[in-house]
Protein backbone atom coordinates (compact mmCIF):
# COMPACT_ATOMS: atom_id res chain seq x y z
CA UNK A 1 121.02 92.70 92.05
CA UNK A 2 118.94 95.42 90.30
CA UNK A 3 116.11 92.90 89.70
CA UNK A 4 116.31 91.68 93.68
CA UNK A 5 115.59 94.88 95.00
CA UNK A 6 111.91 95.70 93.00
CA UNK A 7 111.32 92.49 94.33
CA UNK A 8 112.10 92.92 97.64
CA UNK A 9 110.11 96.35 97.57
CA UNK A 10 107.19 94.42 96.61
CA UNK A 11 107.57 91.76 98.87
CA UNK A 12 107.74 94.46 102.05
CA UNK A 13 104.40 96.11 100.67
CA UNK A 14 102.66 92.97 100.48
CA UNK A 15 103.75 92.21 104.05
CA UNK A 16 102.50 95.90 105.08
CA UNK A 17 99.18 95.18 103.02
CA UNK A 18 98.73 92.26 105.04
CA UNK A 19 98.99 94.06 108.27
CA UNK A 20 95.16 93.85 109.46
CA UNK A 21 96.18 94.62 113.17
CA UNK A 22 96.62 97.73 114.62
CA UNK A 23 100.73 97.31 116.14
CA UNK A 24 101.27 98.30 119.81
CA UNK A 25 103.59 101.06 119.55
CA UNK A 26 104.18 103.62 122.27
CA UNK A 27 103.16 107.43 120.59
CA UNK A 28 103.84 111.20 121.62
CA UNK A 29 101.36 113.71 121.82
CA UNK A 30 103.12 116.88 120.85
CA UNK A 31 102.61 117.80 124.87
CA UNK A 32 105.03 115.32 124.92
CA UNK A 33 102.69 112.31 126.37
CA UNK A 34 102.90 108.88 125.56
CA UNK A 35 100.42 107.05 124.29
CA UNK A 36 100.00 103.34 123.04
CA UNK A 37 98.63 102.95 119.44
CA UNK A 38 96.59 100.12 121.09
CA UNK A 39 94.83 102.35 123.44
CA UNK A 40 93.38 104.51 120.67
CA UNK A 41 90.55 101.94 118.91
CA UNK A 42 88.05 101.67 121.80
CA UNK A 43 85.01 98.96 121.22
CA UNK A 44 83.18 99.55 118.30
CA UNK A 45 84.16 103.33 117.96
CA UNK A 46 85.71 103.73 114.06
CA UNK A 47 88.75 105.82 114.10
CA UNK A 48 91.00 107.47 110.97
CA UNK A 49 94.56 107.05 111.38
CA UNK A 50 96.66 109.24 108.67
CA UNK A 51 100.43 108.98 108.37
CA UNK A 52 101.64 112.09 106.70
CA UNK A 53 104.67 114.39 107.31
CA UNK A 54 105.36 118.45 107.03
CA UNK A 55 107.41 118.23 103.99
CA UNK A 56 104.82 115.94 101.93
CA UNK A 57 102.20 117.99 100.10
CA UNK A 58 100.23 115.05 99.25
CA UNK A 59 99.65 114.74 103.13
CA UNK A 60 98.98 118.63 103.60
CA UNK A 61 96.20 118.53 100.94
CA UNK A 62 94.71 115.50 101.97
CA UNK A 63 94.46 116.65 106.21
CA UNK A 64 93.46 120.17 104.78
CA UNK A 65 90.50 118.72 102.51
CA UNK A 66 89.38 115.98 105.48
CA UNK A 67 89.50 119.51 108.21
CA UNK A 68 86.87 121.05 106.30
CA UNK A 69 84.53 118.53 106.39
CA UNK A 70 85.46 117.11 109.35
CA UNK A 71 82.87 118.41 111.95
CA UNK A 72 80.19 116.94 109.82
CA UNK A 73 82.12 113.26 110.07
CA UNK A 74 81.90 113.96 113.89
CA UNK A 75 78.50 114.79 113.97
CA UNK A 76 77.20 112.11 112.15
CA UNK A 77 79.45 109.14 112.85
CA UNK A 78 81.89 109.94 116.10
CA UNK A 79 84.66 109.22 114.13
CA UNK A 80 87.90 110.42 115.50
CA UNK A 81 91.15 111.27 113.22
CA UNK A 82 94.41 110.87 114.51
CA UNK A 83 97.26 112.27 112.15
CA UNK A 84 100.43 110.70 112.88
CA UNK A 85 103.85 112.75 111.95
CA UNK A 86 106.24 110.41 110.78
CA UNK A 87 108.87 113.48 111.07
CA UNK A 88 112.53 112.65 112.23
CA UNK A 89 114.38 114.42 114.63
CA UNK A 90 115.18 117.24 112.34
CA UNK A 91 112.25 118.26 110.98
CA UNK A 92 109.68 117.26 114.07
CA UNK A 93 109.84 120.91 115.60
CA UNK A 94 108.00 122.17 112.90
CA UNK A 95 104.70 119.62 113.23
CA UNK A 96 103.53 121.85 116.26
CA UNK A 97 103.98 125.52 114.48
CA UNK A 98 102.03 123.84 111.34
CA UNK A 99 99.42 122.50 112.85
CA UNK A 100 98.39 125.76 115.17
CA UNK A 101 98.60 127.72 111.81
CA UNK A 102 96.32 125.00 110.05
CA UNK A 103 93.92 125.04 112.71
CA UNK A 104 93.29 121.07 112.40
CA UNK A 105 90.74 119.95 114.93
CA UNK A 106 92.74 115.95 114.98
CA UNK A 107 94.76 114.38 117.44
CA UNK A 108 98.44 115.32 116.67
CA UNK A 109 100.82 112.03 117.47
CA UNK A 110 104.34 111.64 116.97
CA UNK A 111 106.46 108.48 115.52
CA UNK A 112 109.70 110.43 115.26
CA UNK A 113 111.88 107.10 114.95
CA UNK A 114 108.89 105.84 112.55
CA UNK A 115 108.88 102.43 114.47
CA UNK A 116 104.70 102.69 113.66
CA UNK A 117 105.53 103.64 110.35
CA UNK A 118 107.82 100.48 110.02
CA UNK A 119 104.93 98.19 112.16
CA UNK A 120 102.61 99.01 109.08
CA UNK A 121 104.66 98.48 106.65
CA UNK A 122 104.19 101.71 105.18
CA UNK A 123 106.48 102.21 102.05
CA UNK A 124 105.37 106.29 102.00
CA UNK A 125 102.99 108.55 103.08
CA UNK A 126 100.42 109.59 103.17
CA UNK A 127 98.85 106.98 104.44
CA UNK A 128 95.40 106.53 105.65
CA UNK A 129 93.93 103.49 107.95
CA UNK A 130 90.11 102.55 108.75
CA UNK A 131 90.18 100.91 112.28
CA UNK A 132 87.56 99.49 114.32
CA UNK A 133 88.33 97.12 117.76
CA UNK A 134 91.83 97.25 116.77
CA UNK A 135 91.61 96.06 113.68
CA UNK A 136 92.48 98.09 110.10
CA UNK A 137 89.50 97.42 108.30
CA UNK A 138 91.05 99.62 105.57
CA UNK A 139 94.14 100.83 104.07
CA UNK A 140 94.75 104.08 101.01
CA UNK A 141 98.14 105.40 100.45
CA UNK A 142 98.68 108.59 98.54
CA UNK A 143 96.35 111.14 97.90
CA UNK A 144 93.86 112.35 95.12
CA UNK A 145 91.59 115.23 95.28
CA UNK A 146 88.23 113.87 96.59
CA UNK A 147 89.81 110.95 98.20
CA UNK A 148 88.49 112.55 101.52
CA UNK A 149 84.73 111.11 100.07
CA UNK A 150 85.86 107.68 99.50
CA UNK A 151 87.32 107.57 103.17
CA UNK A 152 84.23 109.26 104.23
CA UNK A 153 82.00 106.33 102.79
CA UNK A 154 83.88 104.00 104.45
CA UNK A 155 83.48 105.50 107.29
CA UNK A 156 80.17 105.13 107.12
CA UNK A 157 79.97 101.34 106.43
CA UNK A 158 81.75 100.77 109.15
CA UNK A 159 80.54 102.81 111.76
CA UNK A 160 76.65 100.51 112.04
């Protein structure tokens, strides 16, 4: 049994890697709209989608270090960043008190019963998508200082 389980770990993150369309999962805003995951690629437009949650540092430091350089990703490429709380029921009331303290200029969505997490295949987070027409065109999980560079060239192949 203890050697089925690794495997079966594996198997669900090769699945999740293999996820190159973007799932049709209704959203919250923290307003408290819905929104459709589908509706948030529009034609050629590139957009960053980041999984992260408040109680994962990793995710913190990563949406802290993209914030700062952010306006310049606008300016020059139109990208738009949409960070996706993957908080449950218990800790979601504290997304919206965060982010007004952290100032973040993203789109704020909710997946409080992590049924987008789950349509990814996302193991943990943070997690960080490339999508363009629908499509994930890339896919990072965790974070590294200076990641937000990587991501940024991407970005940039992607949005000619």
């Amino acid at each position: 049994m203890k050697k089925i389980i690794p495997l079966l770990l594996l198997l669900v993150s090769f699945i999740g890697f293999s996820q190159s369309e973007m799932p049709k999962i209704e959203l919250t805003t923290v307003d408290g709209t819905t929104i459709s995951s589908k509706d948030l690629s529009k034609e050629d437009n590139v957009i960053v989608v980041s999984l992260w949650a408040t109680w994962c540092v990793p995710c913190l430091k990563e949406l802290d270090a993209i914030s700062e350089i952010y306006p310049d990703w606008q300016a020059e490429t139109g990208v738009e960043l949409y960070a996706v709380s993957v908080d449950d029921s218990r800790t979601v009331k504290r997304v919206k008190p965060l982010i007004n303290g952290k100032g973040w200029d993203y789109t704020v969505l909710l997946d409080t019963n992590n049924d987008f997490k789950r349509a990814l295949g996302a193991a943990t987070v943070p997690l960080t998508l490339l999508v363009k027409n629908n499509e994930i065109v890339y896919r990072h999980s965790g974070y590294s200082p200076g990641a937000e560079y990587e991501l940024y060239e991407k970005i940039k192949e992607y949005s000619n």
